[in-house]
PDB file of N, CA and C in Angstrom:
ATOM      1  N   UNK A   1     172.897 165.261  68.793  1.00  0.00           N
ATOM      2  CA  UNK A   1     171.930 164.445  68.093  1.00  0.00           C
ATOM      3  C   UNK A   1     172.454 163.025  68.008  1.00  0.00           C
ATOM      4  N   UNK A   2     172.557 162.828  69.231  1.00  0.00           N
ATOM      5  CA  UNK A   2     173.153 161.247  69.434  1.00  0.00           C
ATOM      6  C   UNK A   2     172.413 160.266  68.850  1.00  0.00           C
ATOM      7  N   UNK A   3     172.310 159.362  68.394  1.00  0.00           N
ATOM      8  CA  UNK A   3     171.426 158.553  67.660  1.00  0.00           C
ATOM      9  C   UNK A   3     170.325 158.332  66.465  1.00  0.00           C
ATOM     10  N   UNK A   4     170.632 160.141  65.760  1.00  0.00           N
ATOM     11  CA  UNK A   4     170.073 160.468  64.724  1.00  0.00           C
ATOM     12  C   UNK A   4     170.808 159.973  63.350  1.00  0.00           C
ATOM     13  N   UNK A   5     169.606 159.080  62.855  1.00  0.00           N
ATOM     14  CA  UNK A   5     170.000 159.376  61.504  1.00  0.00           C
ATOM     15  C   UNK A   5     170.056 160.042  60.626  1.00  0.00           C
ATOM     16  N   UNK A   6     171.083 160.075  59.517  1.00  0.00           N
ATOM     17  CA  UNK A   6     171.346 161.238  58.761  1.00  0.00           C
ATOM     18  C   UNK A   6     170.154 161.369  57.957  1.00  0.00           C
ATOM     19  N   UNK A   7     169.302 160.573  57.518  1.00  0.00           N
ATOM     20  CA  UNK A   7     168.364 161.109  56.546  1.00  0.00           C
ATOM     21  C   UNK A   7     167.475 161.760  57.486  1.00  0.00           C
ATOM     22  N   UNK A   8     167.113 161.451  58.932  1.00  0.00           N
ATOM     23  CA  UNK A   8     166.550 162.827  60.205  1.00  0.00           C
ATOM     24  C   UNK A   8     167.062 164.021  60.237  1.00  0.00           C
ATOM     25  N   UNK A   9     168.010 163.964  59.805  1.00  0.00           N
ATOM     26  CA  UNK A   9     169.174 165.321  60.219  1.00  0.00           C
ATOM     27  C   UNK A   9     168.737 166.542  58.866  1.00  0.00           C
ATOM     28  N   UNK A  10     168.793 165.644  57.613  1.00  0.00           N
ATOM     29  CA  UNK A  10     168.559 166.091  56.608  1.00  0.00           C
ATOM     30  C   UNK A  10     166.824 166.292  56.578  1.00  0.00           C
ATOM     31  N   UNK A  11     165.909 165.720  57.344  1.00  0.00           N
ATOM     32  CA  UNK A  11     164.377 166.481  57.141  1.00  0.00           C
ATOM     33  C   UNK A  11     164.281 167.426  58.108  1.00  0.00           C
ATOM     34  N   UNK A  12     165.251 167.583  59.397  1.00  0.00           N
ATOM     35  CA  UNK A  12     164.857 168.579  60.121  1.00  0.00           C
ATOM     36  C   UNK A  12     165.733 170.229  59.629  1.00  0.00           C
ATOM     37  N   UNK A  13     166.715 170.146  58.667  1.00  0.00           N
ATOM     38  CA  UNK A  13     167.531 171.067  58.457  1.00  0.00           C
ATOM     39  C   UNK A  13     166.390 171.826  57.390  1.00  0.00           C
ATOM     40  N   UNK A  14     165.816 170.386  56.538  1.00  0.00           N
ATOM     41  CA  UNK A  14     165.346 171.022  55.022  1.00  0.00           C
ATOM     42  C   UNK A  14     163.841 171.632  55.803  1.00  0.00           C
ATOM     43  N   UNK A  15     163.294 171.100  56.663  1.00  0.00           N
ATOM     44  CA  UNK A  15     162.324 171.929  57.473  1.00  0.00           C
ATOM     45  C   UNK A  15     162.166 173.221  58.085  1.00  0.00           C
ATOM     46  N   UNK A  16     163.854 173.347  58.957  1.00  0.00           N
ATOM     47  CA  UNK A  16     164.069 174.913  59.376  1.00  0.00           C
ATOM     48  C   UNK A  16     164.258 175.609  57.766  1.00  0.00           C
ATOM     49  N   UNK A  17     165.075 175.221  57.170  1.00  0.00           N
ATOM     50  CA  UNK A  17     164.813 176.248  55.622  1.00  0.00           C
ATOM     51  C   UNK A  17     163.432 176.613  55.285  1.00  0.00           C
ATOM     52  N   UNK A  18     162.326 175.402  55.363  1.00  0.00           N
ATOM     53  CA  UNK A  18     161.583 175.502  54.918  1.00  0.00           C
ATOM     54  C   UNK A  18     160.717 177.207  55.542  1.00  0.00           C
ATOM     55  N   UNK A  19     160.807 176.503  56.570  1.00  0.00           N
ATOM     56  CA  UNK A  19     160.312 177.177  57.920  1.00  0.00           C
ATOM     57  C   UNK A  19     161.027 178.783  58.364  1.00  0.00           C
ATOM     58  N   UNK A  20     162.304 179.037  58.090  1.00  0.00           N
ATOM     59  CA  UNK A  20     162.578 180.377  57.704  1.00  0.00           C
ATOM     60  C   UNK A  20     161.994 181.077  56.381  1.00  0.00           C
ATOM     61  N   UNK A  21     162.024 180.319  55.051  1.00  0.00           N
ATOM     62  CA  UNK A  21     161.452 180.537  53.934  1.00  0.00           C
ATOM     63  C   UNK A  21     160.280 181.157  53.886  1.00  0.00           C
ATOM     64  N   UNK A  22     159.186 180.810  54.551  1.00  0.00           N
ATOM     65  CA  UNK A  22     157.883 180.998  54.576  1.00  0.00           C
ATOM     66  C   UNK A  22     158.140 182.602  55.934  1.00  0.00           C
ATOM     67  N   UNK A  23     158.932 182.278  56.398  1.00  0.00           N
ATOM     68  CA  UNK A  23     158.892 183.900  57.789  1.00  0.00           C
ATOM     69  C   UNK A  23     159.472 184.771  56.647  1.00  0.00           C
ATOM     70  N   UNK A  24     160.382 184.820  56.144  1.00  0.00           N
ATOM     71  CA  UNK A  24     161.023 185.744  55.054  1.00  0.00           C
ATOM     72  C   UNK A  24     159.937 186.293  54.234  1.00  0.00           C
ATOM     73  N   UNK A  25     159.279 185.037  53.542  1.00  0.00           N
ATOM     74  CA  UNK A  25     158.184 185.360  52.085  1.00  0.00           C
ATOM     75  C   UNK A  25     156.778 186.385  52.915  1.00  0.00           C
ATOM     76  N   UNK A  26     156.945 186.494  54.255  1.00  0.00           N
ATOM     77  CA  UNK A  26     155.498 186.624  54.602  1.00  0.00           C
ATOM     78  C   UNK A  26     156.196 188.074  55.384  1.00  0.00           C
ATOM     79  N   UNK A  27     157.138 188.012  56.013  1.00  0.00           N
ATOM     80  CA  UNK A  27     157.358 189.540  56.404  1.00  0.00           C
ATOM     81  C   UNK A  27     158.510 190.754  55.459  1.00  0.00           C
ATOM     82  N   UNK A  28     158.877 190.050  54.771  1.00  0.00           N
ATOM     83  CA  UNK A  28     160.042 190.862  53.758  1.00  0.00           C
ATOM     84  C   UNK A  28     159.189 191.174  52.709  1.00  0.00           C
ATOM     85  N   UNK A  29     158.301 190.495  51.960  1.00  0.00           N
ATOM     86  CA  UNK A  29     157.763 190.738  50.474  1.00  0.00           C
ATOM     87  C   UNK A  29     156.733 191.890  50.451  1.00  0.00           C
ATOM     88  N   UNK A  30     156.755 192.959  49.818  1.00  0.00           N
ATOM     89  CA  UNK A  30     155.925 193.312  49.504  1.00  0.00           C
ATOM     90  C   UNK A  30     154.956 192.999  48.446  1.00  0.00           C
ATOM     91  N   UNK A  31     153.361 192.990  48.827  1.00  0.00           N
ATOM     92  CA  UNK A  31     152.434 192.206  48.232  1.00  0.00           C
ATOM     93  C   UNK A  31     151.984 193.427  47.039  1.00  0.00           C
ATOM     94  N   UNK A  32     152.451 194.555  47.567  1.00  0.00           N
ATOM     95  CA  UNK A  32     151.567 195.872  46.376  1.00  0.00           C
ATOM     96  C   UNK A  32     149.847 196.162  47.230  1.00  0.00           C
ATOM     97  N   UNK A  33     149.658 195.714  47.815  1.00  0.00           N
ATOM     98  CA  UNK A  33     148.179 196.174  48.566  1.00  0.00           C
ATOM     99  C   UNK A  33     148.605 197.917  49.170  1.00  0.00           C
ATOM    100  N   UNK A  34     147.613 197.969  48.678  1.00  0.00           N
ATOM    101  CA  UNK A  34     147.486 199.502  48.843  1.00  0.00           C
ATOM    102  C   UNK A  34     146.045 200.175  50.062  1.00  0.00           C
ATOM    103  N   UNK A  35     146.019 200.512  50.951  1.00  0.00           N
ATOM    104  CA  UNK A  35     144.763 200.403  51.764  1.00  0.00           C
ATOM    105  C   UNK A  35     144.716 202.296  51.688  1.00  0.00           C
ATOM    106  N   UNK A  36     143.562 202.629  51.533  1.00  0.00           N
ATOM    107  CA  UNK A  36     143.522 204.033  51.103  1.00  0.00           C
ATOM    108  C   UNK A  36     142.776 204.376  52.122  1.00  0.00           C
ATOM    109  N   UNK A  37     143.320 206.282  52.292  1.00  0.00           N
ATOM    110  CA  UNK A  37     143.044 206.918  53.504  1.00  0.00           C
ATOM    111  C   UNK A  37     141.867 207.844  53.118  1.00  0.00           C
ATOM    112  N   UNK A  38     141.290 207.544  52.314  1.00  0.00           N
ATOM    113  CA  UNK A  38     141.092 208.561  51.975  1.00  0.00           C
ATOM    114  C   UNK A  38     139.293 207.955  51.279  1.00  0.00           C
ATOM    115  N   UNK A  39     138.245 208.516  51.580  1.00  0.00           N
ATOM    116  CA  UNK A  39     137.056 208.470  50.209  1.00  0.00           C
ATOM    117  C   UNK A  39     136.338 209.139  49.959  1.00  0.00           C
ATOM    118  N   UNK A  40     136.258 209.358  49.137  1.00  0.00           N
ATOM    119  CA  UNK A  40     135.120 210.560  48.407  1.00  0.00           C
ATOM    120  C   UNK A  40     133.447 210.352  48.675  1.00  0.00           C
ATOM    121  N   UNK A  41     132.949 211.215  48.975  1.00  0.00           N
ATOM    122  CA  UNK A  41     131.415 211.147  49.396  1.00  0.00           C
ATOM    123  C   UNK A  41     130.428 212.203  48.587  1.00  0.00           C
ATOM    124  N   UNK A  42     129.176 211.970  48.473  1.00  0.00           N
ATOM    125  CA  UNK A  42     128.487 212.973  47.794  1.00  0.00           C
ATOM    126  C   UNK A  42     127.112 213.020  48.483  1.00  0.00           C
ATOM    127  N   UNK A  43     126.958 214.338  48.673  1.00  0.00           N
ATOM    128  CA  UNK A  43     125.259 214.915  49.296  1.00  0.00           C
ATOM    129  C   UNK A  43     124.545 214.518  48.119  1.00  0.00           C
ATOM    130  N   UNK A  44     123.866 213.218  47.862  1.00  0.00           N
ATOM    131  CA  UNK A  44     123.101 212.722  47.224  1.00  0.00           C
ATOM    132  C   UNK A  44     122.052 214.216  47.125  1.00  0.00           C
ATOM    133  N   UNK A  45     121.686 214.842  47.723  1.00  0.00           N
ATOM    134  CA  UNK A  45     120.616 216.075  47.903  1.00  0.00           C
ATOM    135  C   UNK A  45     121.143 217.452  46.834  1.00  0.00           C
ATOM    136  N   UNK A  46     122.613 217.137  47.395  1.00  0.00           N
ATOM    137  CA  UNK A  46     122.740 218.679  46.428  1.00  0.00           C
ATOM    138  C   UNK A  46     123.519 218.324  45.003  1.00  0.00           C
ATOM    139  N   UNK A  47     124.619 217.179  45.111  1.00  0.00           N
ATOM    140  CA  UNK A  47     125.794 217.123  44.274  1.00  0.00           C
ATOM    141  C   UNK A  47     126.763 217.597  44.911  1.00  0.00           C
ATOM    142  N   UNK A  48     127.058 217.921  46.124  1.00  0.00           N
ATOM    143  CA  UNK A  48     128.446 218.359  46.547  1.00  0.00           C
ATOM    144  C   UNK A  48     128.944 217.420  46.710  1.00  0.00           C
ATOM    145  N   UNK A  49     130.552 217.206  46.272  1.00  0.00           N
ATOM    146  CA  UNK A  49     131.404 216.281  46.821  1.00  0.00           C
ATOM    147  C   UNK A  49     132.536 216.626  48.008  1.00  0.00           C
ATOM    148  N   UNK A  50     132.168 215.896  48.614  1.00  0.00           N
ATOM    149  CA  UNK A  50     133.586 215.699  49.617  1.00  0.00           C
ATOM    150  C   UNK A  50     134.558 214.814  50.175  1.00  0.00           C
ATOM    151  N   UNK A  51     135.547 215.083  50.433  1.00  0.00           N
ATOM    152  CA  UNK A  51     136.570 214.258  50.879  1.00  0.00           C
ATOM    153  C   UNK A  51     136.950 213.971  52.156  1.00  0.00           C
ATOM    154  N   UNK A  52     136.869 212.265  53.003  1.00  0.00           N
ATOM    155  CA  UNK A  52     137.003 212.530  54.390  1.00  0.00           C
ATOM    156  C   UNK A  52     138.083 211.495  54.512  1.00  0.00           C
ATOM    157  N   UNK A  53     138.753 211.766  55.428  1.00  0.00           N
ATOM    158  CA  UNK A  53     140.203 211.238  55.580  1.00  0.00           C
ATOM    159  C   UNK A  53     140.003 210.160  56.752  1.00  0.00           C
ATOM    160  N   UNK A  54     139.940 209.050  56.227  1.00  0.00           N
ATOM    161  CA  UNK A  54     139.579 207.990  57.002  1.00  0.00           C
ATOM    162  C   UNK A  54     140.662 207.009  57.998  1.00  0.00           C
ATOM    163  N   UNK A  55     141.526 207.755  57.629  1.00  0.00           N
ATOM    164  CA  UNK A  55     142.909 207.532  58.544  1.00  0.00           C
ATOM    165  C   UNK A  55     143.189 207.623  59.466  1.00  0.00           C
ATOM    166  N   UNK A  56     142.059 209.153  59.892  1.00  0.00           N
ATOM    167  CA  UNK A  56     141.816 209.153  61.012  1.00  0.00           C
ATOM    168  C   UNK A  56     140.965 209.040  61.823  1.00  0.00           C
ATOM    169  N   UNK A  57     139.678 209.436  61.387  1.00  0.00           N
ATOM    170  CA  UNK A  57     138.531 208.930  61.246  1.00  0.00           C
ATOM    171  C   UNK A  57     137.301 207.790  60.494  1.00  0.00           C
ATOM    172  N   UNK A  58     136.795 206.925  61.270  1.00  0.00           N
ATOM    173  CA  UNK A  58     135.767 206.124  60.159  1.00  0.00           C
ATOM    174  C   UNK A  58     134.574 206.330  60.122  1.00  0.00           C
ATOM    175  N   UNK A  59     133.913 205.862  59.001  1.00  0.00           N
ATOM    176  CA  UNK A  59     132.609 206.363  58.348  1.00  0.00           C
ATOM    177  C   UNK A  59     131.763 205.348  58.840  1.00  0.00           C
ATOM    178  N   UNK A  60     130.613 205.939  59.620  1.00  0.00           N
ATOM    179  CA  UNK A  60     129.347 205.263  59.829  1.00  0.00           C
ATOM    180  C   UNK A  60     127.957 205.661  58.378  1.00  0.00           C
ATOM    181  N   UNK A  61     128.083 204.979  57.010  1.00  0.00           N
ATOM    182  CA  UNK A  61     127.389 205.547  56.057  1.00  0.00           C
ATOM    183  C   UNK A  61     126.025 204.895  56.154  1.00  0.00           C
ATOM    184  N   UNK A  62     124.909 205.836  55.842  1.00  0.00           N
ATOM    185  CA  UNK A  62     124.897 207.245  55.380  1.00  0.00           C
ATOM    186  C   UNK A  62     125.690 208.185  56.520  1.00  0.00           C
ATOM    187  N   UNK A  63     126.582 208.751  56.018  1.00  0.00           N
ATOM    188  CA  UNK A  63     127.418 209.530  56.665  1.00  0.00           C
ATOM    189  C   UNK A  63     126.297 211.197  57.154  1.00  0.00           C
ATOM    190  N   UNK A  64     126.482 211.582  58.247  1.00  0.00           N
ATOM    191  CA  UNK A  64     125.809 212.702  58.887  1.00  0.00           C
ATOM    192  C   UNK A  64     126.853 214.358  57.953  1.00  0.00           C
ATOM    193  N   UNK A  65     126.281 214.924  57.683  1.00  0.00           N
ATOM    194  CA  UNK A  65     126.400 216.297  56.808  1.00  0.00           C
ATOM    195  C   UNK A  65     126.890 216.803  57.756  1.00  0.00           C
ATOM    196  N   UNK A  66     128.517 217.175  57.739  1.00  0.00           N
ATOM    197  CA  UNK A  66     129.137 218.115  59.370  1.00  0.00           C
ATOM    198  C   UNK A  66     128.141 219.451  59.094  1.00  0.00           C
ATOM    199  N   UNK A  67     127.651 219.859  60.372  1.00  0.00           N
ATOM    200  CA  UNK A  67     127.070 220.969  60.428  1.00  0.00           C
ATOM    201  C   UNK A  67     125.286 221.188  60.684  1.00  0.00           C
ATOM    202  N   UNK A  68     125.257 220.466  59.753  1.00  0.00           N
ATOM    203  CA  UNK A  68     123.719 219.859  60.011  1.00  0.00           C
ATOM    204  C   UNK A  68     123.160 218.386  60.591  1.00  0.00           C
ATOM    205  N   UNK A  69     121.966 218.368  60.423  1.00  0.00           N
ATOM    206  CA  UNK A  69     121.779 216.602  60.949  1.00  0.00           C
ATOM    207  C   UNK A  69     120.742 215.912  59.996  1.00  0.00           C
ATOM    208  N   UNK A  70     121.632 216.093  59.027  1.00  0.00           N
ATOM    209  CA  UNK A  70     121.151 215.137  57.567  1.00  0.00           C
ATOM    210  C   UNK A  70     122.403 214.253  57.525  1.00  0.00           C
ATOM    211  N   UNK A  71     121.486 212.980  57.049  1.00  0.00           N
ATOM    212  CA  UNK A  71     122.290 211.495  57.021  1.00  0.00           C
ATOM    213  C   UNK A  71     121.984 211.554  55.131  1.00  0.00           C
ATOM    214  N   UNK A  72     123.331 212.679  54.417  1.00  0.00           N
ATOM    215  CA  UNK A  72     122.918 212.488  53.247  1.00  0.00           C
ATOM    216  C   UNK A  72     124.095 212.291  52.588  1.00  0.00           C
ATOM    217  N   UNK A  73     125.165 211.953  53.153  1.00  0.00           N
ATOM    218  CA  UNK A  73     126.575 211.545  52.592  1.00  0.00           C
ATOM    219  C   UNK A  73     126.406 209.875  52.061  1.00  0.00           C
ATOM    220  N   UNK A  74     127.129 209.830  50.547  1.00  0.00           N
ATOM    221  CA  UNK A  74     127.207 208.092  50.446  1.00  0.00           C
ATOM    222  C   UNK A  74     128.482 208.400  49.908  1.00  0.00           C
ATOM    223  N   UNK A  75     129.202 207.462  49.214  1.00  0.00           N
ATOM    224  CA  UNK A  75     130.209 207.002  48.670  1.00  0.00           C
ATOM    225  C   UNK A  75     129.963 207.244  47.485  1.00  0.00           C
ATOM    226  N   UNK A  76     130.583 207.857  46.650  1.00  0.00           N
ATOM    227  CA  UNK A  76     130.739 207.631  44.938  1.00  0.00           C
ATOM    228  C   UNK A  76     132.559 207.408  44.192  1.00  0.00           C
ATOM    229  N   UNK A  77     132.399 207.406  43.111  1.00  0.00           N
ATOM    230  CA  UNK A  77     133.208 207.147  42.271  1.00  0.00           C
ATOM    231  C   UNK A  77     133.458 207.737  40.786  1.00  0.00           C
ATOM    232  N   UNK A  78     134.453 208.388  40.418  1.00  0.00           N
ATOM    233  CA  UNK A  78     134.709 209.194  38.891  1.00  0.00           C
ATOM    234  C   UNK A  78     134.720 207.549  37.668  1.00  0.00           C
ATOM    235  N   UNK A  79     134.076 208.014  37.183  1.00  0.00           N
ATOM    236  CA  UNK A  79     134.968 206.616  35.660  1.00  0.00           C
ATOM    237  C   UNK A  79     134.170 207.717  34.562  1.00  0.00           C
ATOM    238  N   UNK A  80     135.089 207.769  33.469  1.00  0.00           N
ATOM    239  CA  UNK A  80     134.984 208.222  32.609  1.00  0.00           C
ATOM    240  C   UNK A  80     134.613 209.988  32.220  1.00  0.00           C
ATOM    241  N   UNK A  81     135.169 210.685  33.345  1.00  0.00           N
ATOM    242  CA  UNK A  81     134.299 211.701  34.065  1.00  0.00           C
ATOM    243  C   UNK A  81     133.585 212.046  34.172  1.00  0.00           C
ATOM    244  N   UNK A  82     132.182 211.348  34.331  1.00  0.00           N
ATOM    245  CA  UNK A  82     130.989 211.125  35.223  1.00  0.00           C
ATOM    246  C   UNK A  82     131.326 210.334  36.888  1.00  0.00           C
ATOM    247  N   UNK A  83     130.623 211.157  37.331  1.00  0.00           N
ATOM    248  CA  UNK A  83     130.602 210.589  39.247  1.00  0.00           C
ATOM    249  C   UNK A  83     129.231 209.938  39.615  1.00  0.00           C
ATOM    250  N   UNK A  84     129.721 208.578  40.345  1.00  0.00           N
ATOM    251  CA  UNK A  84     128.627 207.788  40.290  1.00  0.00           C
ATOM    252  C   UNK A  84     128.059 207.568  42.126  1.00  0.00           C
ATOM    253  N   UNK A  85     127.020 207.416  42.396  1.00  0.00           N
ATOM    254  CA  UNK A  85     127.271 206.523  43.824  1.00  0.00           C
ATOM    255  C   UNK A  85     127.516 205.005  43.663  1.00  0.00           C
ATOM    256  N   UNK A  86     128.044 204.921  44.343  1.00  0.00           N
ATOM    257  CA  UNK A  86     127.795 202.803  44.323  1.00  0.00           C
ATOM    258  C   UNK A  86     126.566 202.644  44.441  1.00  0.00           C
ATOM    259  N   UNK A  87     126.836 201.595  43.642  1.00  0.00           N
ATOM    260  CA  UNK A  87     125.519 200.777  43.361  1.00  0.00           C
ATOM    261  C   UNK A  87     124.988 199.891  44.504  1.00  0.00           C
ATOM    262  N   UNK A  88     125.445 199.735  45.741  1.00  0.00           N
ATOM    263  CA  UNK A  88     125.044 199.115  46.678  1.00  0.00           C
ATOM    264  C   UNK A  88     124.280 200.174  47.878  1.00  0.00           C
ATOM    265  N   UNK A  89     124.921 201.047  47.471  1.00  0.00           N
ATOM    266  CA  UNK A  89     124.550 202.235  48.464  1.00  0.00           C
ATOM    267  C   UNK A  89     123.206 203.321  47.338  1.00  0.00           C
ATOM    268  N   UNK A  90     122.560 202.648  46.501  1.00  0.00           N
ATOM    269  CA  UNK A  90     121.538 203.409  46.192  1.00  0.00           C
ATOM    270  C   UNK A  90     120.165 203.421  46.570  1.00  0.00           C
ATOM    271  N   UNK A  91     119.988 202.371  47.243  1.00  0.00           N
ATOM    272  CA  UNK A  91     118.826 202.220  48.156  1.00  0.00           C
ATOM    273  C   UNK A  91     118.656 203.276  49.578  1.00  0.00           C
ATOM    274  N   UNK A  92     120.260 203.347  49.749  1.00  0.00           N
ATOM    275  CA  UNK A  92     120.061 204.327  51.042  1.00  0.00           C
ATOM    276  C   UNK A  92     119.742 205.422  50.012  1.00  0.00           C
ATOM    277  N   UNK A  93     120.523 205.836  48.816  1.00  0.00           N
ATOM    278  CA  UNK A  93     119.821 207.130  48.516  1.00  0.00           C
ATOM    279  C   UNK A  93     118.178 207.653  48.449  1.00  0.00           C
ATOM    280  N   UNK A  94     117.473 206.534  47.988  1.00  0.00           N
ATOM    281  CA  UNK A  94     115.992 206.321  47.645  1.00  0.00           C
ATOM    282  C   UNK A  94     115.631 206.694  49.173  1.00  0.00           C
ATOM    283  N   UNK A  95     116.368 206.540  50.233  1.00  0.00           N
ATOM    284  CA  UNK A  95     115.426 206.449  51.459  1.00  0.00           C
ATOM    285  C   UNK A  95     116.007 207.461  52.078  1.00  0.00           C
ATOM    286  N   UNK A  96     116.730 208.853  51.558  1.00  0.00           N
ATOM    287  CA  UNK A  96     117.114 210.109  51.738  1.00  0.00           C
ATOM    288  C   UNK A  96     116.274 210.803  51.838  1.00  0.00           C
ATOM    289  N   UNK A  97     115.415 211.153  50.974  1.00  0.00           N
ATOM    290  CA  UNK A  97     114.307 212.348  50.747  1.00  0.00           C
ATOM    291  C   UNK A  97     114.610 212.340  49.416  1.00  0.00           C
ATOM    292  N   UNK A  98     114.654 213.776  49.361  1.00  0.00           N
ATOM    293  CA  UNK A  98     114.089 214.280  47.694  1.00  0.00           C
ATOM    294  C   UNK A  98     115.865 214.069  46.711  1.00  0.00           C
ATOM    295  N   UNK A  99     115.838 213.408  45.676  1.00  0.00           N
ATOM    296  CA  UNK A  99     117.514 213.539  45.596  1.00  0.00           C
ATOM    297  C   UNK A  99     117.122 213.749  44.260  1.00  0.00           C
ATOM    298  N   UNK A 100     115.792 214.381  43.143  1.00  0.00           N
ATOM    299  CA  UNK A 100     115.693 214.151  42.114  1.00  0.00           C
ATOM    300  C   UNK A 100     116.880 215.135  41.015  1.00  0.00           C
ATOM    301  N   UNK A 101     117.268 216.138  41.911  1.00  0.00           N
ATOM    302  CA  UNK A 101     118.076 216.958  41.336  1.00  0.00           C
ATOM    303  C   UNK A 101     119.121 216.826  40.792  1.00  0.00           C
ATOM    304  N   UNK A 102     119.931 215.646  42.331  1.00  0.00           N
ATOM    305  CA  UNK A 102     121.015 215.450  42.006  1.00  0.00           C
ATOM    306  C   UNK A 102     122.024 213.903  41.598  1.00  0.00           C
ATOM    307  N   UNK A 103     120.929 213.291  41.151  1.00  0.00           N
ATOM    308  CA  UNK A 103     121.403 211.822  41.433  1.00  0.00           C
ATOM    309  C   UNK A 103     120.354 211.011  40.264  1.00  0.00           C
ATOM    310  N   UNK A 104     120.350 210.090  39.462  1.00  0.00           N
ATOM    311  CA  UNK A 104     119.826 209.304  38.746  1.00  0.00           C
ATOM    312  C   UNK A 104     119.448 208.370  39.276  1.00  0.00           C
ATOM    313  N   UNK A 105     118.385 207.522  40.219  1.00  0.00           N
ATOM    314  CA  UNK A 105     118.432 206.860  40.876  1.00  0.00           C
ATOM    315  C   UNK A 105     118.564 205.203  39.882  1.00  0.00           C
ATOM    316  N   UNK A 106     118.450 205.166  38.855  1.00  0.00           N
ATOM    317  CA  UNK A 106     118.404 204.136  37.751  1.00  0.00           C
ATOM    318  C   UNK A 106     119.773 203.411  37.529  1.00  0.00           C
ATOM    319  N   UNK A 107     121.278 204.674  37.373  1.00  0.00           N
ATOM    320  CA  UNK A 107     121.743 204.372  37.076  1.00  0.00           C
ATOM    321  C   UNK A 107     122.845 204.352  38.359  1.00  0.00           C
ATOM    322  N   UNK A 108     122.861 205.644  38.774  1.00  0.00           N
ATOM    323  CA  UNK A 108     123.557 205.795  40.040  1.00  0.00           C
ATOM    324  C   UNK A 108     124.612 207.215  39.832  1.00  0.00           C
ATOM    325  N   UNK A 109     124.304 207.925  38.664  1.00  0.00           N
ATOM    326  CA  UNK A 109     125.485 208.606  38.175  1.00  0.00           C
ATOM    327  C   UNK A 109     124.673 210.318  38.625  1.00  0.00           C
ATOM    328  N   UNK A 110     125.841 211.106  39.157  1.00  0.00           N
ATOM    329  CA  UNK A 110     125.466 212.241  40.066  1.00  0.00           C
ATOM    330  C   UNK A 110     125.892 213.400  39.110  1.00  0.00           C
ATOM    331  N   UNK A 111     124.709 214.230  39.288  1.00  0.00           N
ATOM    332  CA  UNK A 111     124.985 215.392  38.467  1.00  0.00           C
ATOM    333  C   UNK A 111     125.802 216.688  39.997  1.00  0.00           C
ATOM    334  N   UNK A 112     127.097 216.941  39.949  1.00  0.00           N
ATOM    335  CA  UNK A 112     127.791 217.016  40.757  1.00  0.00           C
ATOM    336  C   UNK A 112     128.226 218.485  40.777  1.00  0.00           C
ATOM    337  N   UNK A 113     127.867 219.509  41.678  1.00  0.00           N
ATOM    338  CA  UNK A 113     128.289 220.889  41.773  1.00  0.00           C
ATOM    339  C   UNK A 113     129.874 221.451  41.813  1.00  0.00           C
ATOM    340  N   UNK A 114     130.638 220.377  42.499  1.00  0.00           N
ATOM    341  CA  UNK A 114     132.109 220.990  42.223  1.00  0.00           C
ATOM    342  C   UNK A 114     132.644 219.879  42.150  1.00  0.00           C
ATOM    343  N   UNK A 115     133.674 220.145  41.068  1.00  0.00           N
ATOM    344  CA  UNK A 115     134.570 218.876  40.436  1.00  0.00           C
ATOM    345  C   UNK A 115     135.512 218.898  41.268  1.00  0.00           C
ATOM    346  N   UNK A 116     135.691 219.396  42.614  1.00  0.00           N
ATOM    347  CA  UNK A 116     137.098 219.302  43.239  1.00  0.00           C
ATOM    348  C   UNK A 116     136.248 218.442  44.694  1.00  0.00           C
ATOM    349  N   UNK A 117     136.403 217.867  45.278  1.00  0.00           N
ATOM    350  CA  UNK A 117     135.982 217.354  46.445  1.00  0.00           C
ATOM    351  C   UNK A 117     136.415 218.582  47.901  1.00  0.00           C
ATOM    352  N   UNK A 118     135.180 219.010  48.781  1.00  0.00           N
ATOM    353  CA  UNK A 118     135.893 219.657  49.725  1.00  0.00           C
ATOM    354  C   UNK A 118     136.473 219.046  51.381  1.00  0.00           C
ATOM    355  N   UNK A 119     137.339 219.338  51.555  1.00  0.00           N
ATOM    356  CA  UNK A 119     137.416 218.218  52.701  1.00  0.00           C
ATOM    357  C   UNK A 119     136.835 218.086  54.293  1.00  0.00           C
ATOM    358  N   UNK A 120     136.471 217.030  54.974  1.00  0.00           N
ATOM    359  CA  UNK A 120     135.599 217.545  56.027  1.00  0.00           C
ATOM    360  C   UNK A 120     136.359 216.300  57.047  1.00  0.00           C
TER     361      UNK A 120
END
């Protein structure tokens, strides 16, 4: 560095720090993000819940009923132990067929046949 001045010497050093700093913070740190394999679905029609492992497979929703060829799988959710569908996905329920049995279409909360999810 023939002809460098020292206060050059000193922005290109404090730059590579800088510049390792930011490779360290971005591949060493863990952020806590959690990406899940996993989501729970419900036959808006009956109340069955099930569980599909999306880890390995992904969901085209309304998800197709393995076995049959009903598009009556959506997404729900437990809070408070009541099971709900999302609220974004209740329009597809309305455009299911008959779901008066098993589903509130008002609120979104599913009257649900087995509390254990089965897996598919």
């Amino acid at each position: 560095m023939q002809g460098a001045r020292p206060w050059q010497i000193v922005v290109v050093i404090l730059g590579l720090l800088v510049g390792g700093l930011g490779v360290y913070m971005s591949l060493g740190k863990d952020d806590g993000i959690e990406i899940a394999d996993s989501m729970t679905l419900v036959d808006v029609q009956t109340g069955d819940l099930y569980r599909l492992d999306v880890s390995k497979r992904a969901a085209l929703l309304p998800m197709t009923l393995p076995g049959t060829n009903r598009k009556a799988l959506l997404p729900c959710f437990e809070a408070d132990g009541k099971w709900f569908v999302e609220g974004r996905f209740l329009d597809f329920a309305k455009d299911i067929g008959d779901v008066s049995k098993s589903i509130n279409l008002g609120t979104g909360e599913i009257t649900v046949t087995n509390p254990n999810p089965k897996d598919i």
